[in-house]
PDB file of N, CA and C in Angstrom:
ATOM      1  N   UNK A   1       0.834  -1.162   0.000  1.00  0.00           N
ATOM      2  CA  UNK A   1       0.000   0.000   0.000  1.00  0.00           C
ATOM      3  C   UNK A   1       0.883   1.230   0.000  1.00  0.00           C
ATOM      4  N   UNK A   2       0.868   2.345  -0.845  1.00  0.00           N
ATOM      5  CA  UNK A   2       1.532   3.308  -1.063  1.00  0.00           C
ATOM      6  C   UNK A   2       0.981   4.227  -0.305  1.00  0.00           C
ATOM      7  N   UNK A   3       1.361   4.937   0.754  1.00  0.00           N
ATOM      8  CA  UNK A   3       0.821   6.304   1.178  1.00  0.00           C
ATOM      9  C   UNK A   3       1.692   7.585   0.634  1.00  0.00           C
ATOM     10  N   UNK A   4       0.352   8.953   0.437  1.00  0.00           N
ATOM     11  CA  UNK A   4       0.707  10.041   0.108  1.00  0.00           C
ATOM     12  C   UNK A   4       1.766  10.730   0.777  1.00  0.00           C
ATOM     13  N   UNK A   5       2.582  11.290   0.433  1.00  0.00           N
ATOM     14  CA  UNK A   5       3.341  12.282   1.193  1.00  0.00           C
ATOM     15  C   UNK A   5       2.486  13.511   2.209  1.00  0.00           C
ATOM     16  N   UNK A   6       2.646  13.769   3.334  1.00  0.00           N
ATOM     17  CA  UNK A   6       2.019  14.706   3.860  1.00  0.00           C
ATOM     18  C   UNK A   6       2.118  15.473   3.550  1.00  0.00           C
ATOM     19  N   UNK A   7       1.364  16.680   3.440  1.00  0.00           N
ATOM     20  CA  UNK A   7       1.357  17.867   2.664  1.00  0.00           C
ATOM     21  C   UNK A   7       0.990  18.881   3.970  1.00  0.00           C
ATOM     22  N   UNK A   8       2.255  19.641   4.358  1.00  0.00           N
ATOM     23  CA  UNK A   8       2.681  20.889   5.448  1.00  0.00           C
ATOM     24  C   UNK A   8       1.186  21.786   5.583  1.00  0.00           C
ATOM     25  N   UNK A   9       0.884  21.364   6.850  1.00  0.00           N
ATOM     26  CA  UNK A   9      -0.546  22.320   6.450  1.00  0.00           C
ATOM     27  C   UNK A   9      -0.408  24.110   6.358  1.00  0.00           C
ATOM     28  N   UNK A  10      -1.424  24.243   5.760  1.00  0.00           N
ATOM     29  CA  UNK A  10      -1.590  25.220   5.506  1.00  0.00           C
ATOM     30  C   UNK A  10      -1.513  26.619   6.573  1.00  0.00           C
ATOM     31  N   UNK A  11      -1.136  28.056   6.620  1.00  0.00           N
ATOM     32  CA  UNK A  11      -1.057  28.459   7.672  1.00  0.00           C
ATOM     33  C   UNK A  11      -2.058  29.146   7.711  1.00  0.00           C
ATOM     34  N   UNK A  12      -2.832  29.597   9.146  1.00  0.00           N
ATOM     35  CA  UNK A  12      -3.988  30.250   8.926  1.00  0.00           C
ATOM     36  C   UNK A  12      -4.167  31.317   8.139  1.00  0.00           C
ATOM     37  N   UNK A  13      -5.374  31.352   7.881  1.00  0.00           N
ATOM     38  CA  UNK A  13      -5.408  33.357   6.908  1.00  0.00           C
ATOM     39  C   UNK A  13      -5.046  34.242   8.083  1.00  0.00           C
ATOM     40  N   UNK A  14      -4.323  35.396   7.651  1.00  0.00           N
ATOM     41  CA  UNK A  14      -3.793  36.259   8.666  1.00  0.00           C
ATOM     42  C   UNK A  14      -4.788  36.841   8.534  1.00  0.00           C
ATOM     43  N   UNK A  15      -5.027  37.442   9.897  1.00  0.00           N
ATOM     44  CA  UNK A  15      -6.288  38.769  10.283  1.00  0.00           C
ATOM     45  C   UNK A  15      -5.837  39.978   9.765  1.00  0.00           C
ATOM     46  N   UNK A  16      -6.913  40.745   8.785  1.00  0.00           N
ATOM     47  CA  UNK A  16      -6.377  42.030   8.308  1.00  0.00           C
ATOM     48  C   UNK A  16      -6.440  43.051   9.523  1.00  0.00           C
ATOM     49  N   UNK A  17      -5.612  44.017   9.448  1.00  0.00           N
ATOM     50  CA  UNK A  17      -5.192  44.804  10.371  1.00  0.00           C
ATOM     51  C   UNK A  17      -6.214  45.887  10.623  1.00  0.00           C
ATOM     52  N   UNK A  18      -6.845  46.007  11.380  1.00  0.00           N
ATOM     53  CA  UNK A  18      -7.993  47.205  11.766  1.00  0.00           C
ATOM     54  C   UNK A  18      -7.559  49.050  11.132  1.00  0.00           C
ATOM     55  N   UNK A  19      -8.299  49.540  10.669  1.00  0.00           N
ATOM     56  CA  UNK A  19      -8.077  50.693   9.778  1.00  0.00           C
ATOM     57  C   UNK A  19      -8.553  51.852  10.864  1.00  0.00           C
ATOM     58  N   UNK A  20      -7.176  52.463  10.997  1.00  0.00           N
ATOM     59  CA  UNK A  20      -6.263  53.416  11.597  1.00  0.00           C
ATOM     60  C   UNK A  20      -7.223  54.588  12.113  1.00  0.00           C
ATOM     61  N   UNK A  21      -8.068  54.962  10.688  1.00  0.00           N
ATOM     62  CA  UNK A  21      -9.354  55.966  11.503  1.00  0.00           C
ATOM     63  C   UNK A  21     -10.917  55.359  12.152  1.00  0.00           C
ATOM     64  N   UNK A  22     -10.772  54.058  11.632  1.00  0.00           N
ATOM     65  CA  UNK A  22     -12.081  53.517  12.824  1.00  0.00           C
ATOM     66  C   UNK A  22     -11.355  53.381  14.154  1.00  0.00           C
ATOM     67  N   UNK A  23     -10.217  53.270  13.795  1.00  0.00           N
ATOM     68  CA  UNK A  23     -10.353  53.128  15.618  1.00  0.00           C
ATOM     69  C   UNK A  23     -10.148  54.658  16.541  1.00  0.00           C
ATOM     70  N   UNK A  24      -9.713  55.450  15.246  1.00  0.00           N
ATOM     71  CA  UNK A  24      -9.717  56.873  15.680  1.00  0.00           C
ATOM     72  C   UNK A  24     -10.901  57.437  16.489  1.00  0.00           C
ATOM     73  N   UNK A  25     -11.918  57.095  14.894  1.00  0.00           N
ATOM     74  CA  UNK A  25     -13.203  57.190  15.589  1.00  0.00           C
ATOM     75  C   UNK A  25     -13.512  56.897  16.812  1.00  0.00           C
ATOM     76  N   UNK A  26     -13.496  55.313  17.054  1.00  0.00           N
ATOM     77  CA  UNK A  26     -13.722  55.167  18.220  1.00  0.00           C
ATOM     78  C   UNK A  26     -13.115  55.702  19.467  1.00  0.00           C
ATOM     79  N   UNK A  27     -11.912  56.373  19.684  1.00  0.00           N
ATOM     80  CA  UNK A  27     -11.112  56.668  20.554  1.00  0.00           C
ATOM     81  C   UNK A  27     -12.018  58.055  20.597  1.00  0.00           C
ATOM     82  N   UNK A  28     -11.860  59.042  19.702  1.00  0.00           N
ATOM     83  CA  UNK A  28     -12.448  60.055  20.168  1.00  0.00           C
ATOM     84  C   UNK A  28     -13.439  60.052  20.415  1.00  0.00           C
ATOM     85  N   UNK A  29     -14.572  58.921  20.334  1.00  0.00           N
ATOM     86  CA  UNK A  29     -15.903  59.332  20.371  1.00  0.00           C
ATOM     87  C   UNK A  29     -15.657  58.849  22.258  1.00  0.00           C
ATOM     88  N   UNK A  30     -14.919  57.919  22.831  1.00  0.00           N
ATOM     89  CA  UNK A  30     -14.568  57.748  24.180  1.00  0.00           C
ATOM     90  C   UNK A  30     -13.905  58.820  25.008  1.00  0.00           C
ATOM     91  N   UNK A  31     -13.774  59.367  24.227  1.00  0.00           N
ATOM     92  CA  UNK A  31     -13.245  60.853  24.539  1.00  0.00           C
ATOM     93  C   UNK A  31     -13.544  62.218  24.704  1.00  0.00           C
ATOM     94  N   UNK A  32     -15.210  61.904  24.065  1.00  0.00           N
ATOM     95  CA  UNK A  32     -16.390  62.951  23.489  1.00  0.00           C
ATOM     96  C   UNK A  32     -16.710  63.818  25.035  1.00  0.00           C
ATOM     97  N   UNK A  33     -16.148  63.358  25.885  1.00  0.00           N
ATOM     98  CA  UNK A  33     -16.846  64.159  27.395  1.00  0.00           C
ATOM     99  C   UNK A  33     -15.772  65.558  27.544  1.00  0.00           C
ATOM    100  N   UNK A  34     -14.877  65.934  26.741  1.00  0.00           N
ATOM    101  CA  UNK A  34     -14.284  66.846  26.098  1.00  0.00           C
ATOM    102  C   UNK A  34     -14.764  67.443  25.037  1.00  0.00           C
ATOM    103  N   UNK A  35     -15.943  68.852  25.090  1.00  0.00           N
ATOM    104  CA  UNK A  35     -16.416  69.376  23.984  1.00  0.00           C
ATOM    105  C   UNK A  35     -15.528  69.602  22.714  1.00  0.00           C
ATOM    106  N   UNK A  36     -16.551  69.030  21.823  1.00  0.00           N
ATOM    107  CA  UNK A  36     -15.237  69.297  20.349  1.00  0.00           C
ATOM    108  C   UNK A  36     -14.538  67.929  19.858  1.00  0.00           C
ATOM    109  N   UNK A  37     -14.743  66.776  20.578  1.00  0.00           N
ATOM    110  CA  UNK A  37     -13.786  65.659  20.154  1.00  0.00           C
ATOM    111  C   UNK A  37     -15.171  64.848  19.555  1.00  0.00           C
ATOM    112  N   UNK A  38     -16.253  65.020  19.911  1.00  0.00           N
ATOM    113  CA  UNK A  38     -17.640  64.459  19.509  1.00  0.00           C
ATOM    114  C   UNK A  38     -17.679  64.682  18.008  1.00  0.00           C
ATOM    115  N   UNK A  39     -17.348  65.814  17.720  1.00  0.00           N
ATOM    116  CA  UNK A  39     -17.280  66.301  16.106  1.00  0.00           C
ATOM    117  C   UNK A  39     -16.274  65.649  15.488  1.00  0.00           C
ATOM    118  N   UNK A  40     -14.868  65.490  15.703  1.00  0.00           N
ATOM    119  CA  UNK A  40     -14.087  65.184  15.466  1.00  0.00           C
ATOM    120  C   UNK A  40     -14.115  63.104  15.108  1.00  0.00           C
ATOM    121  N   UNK A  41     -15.015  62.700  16.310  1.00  0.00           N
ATOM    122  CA  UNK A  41     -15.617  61.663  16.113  1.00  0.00           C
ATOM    123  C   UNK A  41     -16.434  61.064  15.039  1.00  0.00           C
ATOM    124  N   UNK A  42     -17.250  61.919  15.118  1.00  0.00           N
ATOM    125  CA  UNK A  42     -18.567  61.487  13.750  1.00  0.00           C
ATOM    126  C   UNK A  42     -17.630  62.069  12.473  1.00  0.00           C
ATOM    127  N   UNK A  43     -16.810  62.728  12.090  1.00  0.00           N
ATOM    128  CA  UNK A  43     -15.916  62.662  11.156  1.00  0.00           C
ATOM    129  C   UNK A  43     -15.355  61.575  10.978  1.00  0.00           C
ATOM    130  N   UNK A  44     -14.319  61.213  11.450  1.00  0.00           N
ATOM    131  CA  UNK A  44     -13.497  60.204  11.192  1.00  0.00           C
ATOM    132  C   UNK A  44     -14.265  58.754  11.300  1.00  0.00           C
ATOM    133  N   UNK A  45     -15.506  58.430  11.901  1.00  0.00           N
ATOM    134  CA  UNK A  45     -16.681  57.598  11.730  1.00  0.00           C
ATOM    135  C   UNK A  45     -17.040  57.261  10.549  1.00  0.00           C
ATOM    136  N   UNK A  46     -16.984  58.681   9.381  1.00  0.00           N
ATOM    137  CA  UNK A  46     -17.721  58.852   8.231  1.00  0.00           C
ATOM    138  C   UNK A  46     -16.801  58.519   7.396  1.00  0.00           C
ATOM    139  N   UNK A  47     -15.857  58.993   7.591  1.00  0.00           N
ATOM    140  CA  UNK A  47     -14.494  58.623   6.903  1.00  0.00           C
ATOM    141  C   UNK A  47     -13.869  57.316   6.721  1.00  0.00           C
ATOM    142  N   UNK A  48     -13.933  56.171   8.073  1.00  0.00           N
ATOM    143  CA  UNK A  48     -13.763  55.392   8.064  1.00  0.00           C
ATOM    144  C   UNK A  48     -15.067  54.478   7.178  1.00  0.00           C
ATOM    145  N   UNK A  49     -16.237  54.663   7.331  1.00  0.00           N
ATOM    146  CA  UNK A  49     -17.600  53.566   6.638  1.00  0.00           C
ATOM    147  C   UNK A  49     -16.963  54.341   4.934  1.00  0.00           C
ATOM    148  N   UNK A  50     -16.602  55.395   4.801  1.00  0.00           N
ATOM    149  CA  UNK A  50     -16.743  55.273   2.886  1.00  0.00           C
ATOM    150  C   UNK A  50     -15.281  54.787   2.955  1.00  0.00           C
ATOM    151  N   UNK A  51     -14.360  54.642   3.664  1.00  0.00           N
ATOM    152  CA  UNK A  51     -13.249  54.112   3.524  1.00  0.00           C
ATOM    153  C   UNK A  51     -13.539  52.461   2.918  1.00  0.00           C
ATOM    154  N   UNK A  52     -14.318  51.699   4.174  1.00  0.00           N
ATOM    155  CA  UNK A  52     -14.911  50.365   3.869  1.00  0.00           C
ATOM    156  C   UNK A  52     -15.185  50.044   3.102  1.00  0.00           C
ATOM    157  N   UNK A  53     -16.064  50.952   2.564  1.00  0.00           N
ATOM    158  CA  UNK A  53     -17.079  50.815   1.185  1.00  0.00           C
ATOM    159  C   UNK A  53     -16.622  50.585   0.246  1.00  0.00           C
ATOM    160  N   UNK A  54     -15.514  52.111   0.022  1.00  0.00           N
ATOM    161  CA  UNK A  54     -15.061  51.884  -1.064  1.00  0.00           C
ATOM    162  C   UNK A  54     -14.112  50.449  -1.278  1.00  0.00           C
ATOM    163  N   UNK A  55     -13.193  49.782  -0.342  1.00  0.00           N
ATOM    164  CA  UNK A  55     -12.687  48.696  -0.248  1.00  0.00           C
ATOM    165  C   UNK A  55     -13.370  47.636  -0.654  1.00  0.00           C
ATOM    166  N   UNK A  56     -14.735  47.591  -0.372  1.00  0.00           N
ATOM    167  CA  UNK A  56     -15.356  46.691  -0.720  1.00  0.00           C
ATOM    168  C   UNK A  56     -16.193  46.401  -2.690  1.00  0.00           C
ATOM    169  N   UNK A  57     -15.438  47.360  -2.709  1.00  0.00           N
ATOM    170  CA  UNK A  57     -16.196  47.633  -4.716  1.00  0.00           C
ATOM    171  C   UNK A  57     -17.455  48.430  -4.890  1.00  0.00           C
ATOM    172  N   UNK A  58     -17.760  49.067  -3.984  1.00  0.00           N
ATOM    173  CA  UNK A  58     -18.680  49.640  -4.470  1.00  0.00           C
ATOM    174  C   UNK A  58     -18.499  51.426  -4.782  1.00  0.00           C
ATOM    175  N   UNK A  59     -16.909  51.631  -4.931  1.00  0.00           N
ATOM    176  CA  UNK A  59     -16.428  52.562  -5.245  1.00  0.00           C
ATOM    177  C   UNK A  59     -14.731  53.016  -5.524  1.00  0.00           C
ATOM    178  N   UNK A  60     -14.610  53.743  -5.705  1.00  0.00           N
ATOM    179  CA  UNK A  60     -12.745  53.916  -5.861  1.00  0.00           C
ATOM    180  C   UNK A  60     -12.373  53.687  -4.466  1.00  0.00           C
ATOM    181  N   UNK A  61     -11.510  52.446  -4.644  1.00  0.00           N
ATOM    182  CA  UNK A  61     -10.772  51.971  -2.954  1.00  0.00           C
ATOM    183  C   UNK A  61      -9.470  53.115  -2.916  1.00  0.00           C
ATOM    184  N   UNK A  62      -9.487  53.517  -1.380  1.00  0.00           N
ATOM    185  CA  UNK A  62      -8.335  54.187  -0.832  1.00  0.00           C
ATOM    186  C   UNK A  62      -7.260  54.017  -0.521  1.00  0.00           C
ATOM    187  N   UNK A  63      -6.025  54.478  -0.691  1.00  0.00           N
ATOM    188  CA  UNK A  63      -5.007  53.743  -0.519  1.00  0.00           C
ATOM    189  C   UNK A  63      -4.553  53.234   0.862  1.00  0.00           C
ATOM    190  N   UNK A  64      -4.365  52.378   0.480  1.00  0.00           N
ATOM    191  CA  UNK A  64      -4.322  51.233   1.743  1.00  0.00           C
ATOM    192  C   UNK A  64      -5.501  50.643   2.574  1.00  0.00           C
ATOM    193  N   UNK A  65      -6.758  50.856   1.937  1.00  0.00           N
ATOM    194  CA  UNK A  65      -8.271  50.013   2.300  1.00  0.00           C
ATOM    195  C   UNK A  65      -8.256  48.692   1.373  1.00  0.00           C
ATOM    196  N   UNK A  66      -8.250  47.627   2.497  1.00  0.00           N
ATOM    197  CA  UNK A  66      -8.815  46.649   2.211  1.00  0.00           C
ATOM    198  C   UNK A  66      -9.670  45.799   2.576  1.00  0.00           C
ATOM    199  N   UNK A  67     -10.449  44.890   1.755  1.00  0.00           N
ATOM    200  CA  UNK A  67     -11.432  44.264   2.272  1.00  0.00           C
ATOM    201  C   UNK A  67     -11.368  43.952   3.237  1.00  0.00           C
ATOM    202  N   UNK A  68     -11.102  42.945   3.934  1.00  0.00           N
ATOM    203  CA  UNK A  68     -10.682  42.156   5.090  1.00  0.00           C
ATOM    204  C   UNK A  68     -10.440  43.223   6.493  1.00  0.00           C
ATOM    205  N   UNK A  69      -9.862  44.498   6.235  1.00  0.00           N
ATOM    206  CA  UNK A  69      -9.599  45.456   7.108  1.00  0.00           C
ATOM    207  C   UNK A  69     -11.219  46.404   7.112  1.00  0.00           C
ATOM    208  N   UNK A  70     -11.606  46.373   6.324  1.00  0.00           N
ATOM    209  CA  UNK A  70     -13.203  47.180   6.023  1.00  0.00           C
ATOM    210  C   UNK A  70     -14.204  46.424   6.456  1.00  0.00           C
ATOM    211  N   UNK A  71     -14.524  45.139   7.095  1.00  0.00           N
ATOM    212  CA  UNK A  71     -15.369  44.296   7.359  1.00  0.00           C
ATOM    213  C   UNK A  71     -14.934  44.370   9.160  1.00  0.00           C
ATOM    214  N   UNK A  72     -13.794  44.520   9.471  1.00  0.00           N
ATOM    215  CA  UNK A  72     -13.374  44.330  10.650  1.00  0.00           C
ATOM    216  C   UNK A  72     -13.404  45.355  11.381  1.00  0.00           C
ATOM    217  N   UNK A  73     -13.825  46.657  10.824  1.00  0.00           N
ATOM    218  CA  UNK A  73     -13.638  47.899  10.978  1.00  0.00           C
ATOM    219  C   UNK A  73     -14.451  48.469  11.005  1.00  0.00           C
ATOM    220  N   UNK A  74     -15.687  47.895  10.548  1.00  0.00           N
ATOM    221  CA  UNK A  74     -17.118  48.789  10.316  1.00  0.00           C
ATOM    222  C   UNK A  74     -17.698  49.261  11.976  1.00  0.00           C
ATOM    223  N   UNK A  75     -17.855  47.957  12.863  1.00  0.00           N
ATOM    224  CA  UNK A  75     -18.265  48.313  13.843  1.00  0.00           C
ATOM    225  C   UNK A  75     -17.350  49.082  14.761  1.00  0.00           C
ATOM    226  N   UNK A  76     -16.701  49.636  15.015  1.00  0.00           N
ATOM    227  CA  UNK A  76     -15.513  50.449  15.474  1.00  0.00           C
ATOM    228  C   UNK A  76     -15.816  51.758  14.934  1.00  0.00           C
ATOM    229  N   UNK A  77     -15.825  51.568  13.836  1.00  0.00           N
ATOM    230  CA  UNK A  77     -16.389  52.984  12.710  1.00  0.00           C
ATOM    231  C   UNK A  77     -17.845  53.303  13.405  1.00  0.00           C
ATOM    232  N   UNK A  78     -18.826  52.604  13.270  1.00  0.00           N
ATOM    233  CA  UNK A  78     -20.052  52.761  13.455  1.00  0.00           C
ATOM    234  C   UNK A  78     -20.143  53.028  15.017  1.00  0.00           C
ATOM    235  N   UNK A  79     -19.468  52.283  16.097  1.00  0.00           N
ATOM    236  CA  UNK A  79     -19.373  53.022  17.260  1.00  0.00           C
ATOM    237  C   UNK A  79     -19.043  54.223  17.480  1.00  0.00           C
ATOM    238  N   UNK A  80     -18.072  54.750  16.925  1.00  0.00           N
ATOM    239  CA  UNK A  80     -17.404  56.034  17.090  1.00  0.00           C
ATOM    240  C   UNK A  80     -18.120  56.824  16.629  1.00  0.00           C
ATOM    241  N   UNK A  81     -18.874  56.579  15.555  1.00  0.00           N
ATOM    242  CA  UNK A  81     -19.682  57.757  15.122  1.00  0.00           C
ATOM    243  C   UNK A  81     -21.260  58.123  15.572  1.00  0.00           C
ATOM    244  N   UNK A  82     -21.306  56.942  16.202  1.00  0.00           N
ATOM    245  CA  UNK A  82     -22.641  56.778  17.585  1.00  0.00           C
ATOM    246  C   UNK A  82     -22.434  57.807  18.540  1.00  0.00           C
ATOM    247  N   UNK A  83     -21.361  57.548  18.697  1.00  0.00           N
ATOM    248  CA  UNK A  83     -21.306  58.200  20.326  1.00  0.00           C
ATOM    249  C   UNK A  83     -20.718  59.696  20.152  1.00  0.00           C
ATOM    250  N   UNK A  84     -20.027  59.645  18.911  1.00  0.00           N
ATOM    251  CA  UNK A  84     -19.549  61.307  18.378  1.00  0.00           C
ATOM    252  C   UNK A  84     -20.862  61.870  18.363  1.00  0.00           C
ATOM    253  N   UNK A  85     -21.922  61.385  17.860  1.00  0.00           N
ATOM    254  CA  UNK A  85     -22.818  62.339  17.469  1.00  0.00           C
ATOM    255  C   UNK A  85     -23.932  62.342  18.907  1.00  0.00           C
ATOM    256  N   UNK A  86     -24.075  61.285  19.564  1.00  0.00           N
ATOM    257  CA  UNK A  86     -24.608  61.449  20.953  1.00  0.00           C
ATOM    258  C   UNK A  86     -23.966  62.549  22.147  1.00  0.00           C
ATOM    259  N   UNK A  87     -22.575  62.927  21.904  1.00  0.00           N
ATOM    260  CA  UNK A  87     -21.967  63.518  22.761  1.00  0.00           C
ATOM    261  C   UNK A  87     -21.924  64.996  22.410  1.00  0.00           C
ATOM    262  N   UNK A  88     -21.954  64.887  21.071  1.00  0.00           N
ATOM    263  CA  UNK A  88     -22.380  66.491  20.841  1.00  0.00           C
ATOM    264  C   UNK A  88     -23.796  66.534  20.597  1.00  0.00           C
ATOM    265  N   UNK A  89     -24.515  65.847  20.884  1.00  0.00           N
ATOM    266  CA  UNK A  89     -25.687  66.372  21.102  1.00  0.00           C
ATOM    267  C   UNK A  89     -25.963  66.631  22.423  1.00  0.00           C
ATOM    268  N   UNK A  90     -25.357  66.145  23.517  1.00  0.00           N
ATOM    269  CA  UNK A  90     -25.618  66.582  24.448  1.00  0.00           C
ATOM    270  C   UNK A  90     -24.770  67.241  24.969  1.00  0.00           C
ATOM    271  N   UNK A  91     -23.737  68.035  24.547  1.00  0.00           N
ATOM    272  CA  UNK A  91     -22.855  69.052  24.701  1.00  0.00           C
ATOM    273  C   UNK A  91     -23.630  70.470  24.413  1.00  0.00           C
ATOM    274  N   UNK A  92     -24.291  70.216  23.079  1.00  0.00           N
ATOM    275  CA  UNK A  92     -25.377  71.355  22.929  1.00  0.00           C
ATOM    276  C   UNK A  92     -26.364  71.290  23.218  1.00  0.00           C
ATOM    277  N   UNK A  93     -26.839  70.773  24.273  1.00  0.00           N
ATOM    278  CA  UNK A  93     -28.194  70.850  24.738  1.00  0.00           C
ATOM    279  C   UNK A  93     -27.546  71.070  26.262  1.00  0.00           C
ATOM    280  N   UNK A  94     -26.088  70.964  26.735  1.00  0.00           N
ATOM    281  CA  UNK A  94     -26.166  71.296  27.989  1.00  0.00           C
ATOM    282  C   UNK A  94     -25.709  72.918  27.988  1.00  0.00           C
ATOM    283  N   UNK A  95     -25.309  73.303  26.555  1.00  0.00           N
ATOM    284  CA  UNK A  95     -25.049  74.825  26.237  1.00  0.00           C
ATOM    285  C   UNK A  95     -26.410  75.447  26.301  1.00  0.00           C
ATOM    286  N   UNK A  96     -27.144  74.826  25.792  1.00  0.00           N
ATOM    287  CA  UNK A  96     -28.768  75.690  25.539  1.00  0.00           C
ATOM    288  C   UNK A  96     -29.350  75.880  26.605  1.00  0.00           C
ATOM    289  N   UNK A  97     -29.157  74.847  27.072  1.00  0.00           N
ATOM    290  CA  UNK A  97     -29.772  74.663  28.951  1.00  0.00           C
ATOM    291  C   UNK A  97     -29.148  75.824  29.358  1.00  0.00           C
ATOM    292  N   UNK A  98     -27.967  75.954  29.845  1.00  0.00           N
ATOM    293  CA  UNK A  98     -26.596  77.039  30.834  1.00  0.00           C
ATOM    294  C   UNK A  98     -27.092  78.024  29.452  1.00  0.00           C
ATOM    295  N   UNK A  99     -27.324  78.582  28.746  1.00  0.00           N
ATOM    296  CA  UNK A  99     -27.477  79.685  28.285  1.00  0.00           C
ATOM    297  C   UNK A  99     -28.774  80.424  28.525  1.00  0.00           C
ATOM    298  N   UNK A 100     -29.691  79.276  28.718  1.00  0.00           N
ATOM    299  CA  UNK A 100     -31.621  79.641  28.866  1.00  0.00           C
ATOM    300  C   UNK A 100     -31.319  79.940  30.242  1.00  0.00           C
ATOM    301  N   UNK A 101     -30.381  79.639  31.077  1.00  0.00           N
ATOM    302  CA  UNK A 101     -30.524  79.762  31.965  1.00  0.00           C
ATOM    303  C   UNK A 101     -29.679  80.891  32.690  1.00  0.00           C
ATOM    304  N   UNK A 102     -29.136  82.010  31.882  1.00  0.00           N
ATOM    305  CA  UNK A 102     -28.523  83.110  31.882  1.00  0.00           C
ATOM    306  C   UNK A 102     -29.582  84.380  31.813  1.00  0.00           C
ATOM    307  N   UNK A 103     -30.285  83.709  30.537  1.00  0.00           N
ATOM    308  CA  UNK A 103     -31.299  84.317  30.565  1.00  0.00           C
ATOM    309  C   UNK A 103     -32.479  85.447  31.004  1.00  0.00           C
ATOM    310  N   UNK A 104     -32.891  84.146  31.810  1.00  0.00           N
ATOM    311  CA  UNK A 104     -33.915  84.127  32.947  1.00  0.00           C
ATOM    312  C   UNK A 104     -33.586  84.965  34.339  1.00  0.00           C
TER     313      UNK A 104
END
C-alpha cells in the first residue's frame, strides 16, 4: 500500500489589520466628554464607513483600504460615530440649557 506524502498544512489566513481611523473614531468618540472631540468623532466615523465601502467595490478603494480590514472595521467605525454624534448632542443641549438659563 503506497501512502501520500504529507502535505505541510496550511497556515492560517492572517487577520487584516484594523483601519487606523475607525479606531480613531472610536477613541475620540470615548473621549467625546471633552467638547469638540464628539465632532471630530462622527468625522473620522464617516471617513472610516466610505473608507470600507469603497474597499469593498462599491467605489474607488483608498489607498491602503482593504477588504478584510473594512469588514473588521465597520463596527468600530459605526461606534465612534454613535457616540460622536450622541456627545455632541448633548454638549449642545447642555449649552442651551446654561445659556436659557442666563437668561432668565
Amino acid at each position: 500500500m503506497e501512502s501520500t506524502p504529507a502535505r505541510p498544512a496550511a497556515p492560517p489566513p492572517a487577520e487584516a489589520p484594523l483601519d487606523s481611523v475607525a479606531v480613531a473614531a472610536l477613541a475620540l468618540g470615548l473621549l467625546a466628554v471633552v467638547p469638540g472631540l464628539g465632532v471630530a468623532a462622527a468625522v473620522c466615523g464617516h471617513v472610516a464607513l466610505r473608507r470600507g465601502r469603497s474597499a469593498t467595490g462599491t467605489g474607488r478603494a483608498m489607498a491602503g483600504a482593504v477588504p478584510g480590514r473594512a469588514r473588521g472595521s465597520r463596527g468600530l467605525a459605526l461606534a465612534g460615530l454613535v457616540l460622536g454624534y450622541a456627545m455632541t448632542a448633548l454638549w449642545v443641549l447642555l449649552a442651551v440649557v446654561v445659556l436659557a438659563g442666563r437668561g432668565g
